[in-house]
Protein backbone atom coordinates (compact mmCIF):
# COMPACT_ATOMS: atom_id res chain seq x y z
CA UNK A 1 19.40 13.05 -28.26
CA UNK A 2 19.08 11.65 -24.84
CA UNK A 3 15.41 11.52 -23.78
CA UNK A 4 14.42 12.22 -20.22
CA UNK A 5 13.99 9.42 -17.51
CA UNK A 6 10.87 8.51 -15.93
CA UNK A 7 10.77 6.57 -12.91
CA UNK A 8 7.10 4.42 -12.37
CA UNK A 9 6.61 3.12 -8.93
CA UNK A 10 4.56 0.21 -10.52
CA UNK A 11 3.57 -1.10 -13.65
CA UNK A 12 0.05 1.01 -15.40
CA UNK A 13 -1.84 -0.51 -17.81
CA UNK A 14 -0.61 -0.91 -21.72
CA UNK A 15 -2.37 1.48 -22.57
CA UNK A 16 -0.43 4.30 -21.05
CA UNK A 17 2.94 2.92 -20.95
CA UNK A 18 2.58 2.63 -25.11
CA UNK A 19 2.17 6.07 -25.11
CA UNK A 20 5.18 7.04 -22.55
CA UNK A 21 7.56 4.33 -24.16
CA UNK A 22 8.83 6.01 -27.18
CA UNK A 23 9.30 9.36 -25.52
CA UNK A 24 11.21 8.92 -22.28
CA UNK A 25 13.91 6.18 -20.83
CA UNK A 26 11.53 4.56 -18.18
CA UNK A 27 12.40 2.80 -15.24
CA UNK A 28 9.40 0.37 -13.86
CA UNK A 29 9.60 -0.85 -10.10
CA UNK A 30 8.70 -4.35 -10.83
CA UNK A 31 7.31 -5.76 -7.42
CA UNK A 32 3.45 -5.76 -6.78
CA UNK A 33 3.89 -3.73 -3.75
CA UNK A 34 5.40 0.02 -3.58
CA UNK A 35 9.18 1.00 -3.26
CA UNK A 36 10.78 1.32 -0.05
CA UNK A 37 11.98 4.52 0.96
CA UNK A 38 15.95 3.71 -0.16
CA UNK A 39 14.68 1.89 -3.80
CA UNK A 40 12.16 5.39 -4.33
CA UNK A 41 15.04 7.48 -3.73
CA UNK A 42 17.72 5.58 -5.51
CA UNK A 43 14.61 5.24 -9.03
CA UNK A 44 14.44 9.21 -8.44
CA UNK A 45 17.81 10.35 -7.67
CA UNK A 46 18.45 10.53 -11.84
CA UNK A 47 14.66 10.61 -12.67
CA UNK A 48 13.44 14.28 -14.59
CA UNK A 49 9.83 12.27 -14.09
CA UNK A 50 7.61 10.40 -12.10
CA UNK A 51 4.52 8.20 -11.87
CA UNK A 52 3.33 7.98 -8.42
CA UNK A 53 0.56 5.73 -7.03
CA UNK A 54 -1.17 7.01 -3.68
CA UNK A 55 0.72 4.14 -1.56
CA UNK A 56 3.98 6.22 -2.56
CA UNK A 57 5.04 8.86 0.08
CA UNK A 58 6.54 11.71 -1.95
CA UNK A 59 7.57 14.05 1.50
CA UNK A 60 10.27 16.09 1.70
CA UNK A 61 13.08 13.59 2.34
CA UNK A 62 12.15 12.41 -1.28
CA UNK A 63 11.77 15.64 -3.59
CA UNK A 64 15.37 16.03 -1.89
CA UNK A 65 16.85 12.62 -3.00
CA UNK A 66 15.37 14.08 -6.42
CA UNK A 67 17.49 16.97 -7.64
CA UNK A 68 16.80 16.77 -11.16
CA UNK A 69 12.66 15.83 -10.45
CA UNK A 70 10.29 18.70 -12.72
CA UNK A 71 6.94 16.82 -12.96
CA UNK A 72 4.80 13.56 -10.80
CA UNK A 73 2.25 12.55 -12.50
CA UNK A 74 -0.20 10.80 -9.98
CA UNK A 75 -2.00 8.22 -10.75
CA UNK A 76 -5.23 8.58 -9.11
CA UNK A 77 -7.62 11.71 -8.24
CA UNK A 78 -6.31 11.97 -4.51
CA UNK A 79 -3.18 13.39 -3.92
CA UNK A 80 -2.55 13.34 -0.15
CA UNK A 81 0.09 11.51 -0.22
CA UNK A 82 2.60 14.11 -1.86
CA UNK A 83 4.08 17.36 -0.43
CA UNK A 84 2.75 19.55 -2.76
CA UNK A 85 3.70 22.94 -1.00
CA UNK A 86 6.91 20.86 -1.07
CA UNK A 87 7.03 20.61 -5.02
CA UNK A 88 5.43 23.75 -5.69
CA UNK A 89 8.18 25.43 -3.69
CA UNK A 90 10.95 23.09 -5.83
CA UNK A 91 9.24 24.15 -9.44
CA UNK A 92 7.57 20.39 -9.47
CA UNK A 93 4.81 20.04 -11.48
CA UNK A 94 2.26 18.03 -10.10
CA UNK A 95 -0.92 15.88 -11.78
CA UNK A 96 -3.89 13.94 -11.00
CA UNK A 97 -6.56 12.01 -13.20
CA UNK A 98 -9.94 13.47 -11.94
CA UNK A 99 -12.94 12.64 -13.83
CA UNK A 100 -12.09 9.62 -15.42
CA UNK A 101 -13.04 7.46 -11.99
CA UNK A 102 -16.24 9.09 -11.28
CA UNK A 103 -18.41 6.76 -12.41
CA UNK A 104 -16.26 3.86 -11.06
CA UNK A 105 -16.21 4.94 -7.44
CA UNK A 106 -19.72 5.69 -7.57
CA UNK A 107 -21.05 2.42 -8.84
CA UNK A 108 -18.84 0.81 -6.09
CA UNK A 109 -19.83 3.64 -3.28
CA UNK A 110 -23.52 1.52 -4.29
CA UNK A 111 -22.58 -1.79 -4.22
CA UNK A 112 -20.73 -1.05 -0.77
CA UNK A 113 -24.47 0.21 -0.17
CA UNK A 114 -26.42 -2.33 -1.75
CA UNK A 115 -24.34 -5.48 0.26
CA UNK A 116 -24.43 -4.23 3.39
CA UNK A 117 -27.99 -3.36 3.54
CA UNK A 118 -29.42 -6.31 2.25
CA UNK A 119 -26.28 -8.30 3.64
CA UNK A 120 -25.28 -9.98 0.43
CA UNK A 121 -21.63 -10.94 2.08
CA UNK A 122 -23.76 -12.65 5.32
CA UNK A 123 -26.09 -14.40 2.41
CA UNK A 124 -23.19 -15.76 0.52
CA UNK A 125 -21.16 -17.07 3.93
CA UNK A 126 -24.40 -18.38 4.98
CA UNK A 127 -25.68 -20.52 1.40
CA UNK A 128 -21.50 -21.73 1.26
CA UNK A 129 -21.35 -22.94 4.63
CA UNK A 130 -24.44 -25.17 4.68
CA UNK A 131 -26.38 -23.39 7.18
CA UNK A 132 -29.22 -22.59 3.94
CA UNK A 133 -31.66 -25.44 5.55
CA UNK A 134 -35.02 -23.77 5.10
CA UNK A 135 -36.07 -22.97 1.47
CA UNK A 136 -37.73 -19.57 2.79
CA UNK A 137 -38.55 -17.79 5.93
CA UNK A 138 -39.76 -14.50 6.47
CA UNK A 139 -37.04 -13.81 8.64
CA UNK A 140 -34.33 -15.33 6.98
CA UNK A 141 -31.20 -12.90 6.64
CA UNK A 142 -33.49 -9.68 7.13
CA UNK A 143 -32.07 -6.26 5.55
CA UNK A 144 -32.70 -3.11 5.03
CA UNK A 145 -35.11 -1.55 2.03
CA UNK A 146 -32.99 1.01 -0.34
CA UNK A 147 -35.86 2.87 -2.20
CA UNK A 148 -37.75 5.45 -0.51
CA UNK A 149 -35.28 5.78 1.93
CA UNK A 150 -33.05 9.12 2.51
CA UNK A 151 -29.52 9.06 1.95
CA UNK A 152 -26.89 11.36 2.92
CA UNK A 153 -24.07 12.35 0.67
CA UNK A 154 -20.71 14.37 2.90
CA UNK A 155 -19.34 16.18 -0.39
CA UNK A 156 -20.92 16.62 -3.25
CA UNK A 157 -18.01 17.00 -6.02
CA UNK A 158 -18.20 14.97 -8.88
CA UNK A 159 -18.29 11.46 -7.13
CA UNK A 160 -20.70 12.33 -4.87
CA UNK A 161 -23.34 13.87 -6.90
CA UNK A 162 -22.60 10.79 -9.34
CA UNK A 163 -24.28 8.87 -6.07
CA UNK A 164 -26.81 11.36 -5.37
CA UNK A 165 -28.01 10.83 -8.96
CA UNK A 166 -28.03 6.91 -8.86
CA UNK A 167 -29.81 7.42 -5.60
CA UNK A 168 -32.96 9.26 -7.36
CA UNK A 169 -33.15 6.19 -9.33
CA UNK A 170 -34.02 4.29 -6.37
CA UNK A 171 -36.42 7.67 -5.43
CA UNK A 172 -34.62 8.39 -2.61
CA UNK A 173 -34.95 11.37 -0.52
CA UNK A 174 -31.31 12.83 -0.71
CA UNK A 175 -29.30 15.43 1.30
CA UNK A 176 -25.77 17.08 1.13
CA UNK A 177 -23.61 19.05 3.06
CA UNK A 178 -20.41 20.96 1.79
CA UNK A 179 -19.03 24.39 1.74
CA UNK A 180 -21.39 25.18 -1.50
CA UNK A 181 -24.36 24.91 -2.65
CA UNK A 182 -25.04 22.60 -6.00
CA UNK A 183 -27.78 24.57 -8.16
CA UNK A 184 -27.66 21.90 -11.18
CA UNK A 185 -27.01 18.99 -8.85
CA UNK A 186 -30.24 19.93 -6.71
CA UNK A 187 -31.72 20.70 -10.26
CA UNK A 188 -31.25 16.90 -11.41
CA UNK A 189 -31.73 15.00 -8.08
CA UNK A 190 -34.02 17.10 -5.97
CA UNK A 191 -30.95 17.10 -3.41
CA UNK A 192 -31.17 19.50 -0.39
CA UNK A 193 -28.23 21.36 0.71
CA UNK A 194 -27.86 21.12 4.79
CA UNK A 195 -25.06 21.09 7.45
CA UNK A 196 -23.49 18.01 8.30
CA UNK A 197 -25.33 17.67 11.93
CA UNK A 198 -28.60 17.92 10.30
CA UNK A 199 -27.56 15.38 7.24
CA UNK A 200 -26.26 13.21 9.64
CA UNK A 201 -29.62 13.18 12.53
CA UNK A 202 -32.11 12.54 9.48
CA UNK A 203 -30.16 10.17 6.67
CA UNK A 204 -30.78 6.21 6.96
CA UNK A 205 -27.44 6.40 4.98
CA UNK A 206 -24.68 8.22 4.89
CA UNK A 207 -21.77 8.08 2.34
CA UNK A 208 -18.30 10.19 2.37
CA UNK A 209 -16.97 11.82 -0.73
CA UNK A 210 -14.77 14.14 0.90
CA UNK A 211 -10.45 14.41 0.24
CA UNK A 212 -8.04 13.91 2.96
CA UNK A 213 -7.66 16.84 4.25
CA UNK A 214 -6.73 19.02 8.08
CA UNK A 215 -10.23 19.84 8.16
CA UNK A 216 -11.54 16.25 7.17
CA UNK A 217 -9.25 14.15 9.13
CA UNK A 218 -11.71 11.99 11.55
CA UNK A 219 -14.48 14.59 10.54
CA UNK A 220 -16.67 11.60 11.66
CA UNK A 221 -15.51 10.90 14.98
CA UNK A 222 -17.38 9.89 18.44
CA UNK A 223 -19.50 13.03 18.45
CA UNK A 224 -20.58 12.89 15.13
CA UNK A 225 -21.87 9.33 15.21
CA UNK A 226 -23.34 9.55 18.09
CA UNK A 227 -25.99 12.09 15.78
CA UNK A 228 -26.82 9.23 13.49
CA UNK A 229 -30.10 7.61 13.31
CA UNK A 230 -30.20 4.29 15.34
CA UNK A 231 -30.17 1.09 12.50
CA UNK A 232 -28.39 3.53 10.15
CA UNK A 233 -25.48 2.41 7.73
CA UNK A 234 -22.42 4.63 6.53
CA UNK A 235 -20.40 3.82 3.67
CA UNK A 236 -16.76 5.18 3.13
CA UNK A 237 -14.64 4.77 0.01
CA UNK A 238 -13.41 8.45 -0.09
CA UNK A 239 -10.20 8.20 2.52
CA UNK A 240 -9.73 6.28 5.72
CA UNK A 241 -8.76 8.42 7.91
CA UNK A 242 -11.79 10.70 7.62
CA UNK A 243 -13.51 8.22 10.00
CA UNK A 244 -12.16 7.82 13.60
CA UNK A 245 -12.42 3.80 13.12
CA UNK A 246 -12.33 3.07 17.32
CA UNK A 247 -15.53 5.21 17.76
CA UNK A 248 -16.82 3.58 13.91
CA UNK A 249 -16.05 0.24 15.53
CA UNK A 250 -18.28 0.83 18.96
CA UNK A 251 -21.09 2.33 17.51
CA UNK A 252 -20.96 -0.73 15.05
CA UNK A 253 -20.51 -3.79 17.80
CA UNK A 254 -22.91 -1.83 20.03
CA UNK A 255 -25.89 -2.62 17.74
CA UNK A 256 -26.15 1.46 17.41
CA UNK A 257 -25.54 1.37 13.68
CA UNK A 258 -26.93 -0.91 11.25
CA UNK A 259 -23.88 -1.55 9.19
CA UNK A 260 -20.79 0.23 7.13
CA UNK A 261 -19.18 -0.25 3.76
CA UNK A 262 -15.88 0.25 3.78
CA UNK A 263 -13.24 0.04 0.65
CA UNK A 264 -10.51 2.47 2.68
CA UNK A 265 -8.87 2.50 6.02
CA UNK A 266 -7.21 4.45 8.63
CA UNK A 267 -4.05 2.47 7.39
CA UNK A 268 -3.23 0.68 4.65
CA UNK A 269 -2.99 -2.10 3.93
CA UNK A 270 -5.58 -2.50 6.49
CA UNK A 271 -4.32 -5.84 9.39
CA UNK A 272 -6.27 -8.89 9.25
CA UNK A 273 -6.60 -8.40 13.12
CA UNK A 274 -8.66 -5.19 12.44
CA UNK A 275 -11.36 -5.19 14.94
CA UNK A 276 -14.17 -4.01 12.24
CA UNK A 277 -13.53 -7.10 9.99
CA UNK A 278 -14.72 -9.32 12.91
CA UNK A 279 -18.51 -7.55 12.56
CA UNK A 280 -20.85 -9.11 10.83
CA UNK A 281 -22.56 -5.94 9.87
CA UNK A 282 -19.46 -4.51 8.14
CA UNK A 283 -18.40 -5.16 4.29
CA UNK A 284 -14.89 -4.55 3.60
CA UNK A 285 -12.91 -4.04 0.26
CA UNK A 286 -9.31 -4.09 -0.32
CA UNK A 287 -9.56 -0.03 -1.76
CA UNK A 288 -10.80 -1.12 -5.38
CA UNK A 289 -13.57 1.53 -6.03
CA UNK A 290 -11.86 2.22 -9.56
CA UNK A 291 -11.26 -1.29 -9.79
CA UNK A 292 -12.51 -1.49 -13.43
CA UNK A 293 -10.66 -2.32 -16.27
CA UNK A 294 -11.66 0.49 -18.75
CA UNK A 295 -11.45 2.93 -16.23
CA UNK A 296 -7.48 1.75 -15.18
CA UNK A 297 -6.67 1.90 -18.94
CA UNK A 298 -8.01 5.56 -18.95
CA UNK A 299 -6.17 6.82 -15.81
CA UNK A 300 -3.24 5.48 -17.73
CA UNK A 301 -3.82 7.25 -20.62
CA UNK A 302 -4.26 10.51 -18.70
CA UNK A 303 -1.01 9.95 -16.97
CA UNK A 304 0.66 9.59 -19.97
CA UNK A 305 -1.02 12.72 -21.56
CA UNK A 306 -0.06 15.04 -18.38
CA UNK A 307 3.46 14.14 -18.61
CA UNK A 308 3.78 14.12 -23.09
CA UNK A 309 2.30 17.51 -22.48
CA UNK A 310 4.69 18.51 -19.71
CA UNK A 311 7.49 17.08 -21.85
CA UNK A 312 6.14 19.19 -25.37
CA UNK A 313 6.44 22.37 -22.95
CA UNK A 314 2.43 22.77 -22.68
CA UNK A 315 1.04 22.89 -19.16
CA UNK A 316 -0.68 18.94 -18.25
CA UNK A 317 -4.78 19.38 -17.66
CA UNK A 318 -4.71 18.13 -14.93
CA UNK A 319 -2.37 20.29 -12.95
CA UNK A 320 -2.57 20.54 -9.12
CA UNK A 321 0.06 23.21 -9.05
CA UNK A 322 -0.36 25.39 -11.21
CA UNK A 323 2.51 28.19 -11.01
């Protein structure tokens, strides 16, 4: 019996690809980076399924190459990079892995926090390149204090109250703002529900938990920074272009802002000639807020489980089409 072929833009962990091997005829991409647009069309062209990683464009032009194409399985929580009015409209089933990275991006949404308001990367730059002459000085490499202070989470689905509720740890005064109020999150935390302008004029920090979106696309633009408290910090690892970087960038060199945390930009891979990456006051990561090896194996496992299930003729948990 022939088994169905699965095209995988890149190689997932073991763990998953144990699970997928003895069911389906795979074909791995083997380069670090992503497929070009001919090498993704000519993997799909035969493929019944795919894995897809969020650097993969999967537009129109593609789910055309892709007669034969029933199910992506995507390989992260976001899924802004496919067409999916496209495959719903073509009888593609489409995936995600939610849950499984919550923790993950959290913890890293806090150490974006944690390093640029106590300006760990400055500390390390400074003790490695000699300039550490004085034992101790009051002065020396002054931050910002974390506790007591009010943060102020933009989205509050599951990564974002996973912040609000390390934040009570460090008894912080915490705000939200969404479409919806959270009874059990304000329950937990103490969280108040307000509009963004409000969160935004009265949070010392503000962190973004929000999907790409038409509505969320540079949702923090010139305007909306300009509400911020002076000597505030903002911390992004939801998606880049939710922040209007030019107007991030000014109200950074400007001294307006304290600092940002940033694991995501407006394009990626971000250029070395970025303008932000030349601030002092900015941390940057290479998008790496799942980053952890458990939590990889597990997103791997979940792709594999979507697409045995789609395969068995059961609908995949974690459906983002659902017909």
């Amino acid at each position: 019996m022939t088994r169905p072929r699965l095209f995988i833009t890149r190689r997932i962990p073991d763990a998953g690809l144990e699970l997928l091997s003895g069911r389906f005829d795979i074909e791995l991409w083997p380069e670090y980076g992503p497929p070009p647009a001919d090498a993704l069309r000519a993997g799909l062209a035969n493929a019944d399924a795919m894995v897809s990683l969020l650097s993969d464009r999967i537009d129109k032009a593609v789910l055309d190459a892709a007669p034969r194409l029933k199910m992506i399985a995507q390989y992260a929580v976001g899924y802004d990079n496919i067409d999916v009015i496209a495959a719903r409209a073509r009888g593609i089933l489409v995936s995600n892995t939610p849950d499984v990275l919550t923790d993950a991006s959290a913890d890293f949404a806090w150490a974006l926090l944690m390093a640029v308001a106590r300006r760990v990367v400055e500390a390390d730059r400074y003790v490695r390149e000699g300039k550490w002459q004085v034992a101790w000085h009051p002065a020396m490499l002054l931050g910002r204090d974390v506790a007591h202070s009010t943060i102020g989470i933009i989205g509050a689905g599951r990564i974002g109250q996973a912040v609000g509720r390390r934040a009570k740890g460090f008894s912080m005064n915490i705000l939200y703002s969404g479409s919806s109020e959270k009874h059990d999150f304000e329950v937990v935390t103490g969280a108040k529900h307000v509009d963004l302008d409000t969160l935004l004029r009265e949070s010392d920090f503000v962190s973004l938990h929000v999907p790409l979106n038409e509505h969320t696309r540079n949702m923090i633009n010139a305007e909306k920074l300009s509400l911020m408290k002076p000597g505030a910090y903002i911390i992004n690892n939801s998606r880049g272009p939710v922040i209007d970087e030019k107007a991030l960038y000014q109200a950074l060199a400007s001294g307006r802002l304290a600092g940002a945390g940033l694991d995501v930009f407006a394009t990626e891979p971000a250029s070395a000639e970025n303008p932000l990456f030349k601030l002092d006051n900015v941390v940057v990561a290479p998008h790496i807020s799942s980053a952890g090896q458990a939590t990889r194996d597990r997103m791997s496992i979940i792709v594999a489980r979507n697409l045995l299930a789609w395969l068995d003729g059961h609908n995949p948990e974690n459906l983002v089409t659902p017909f």
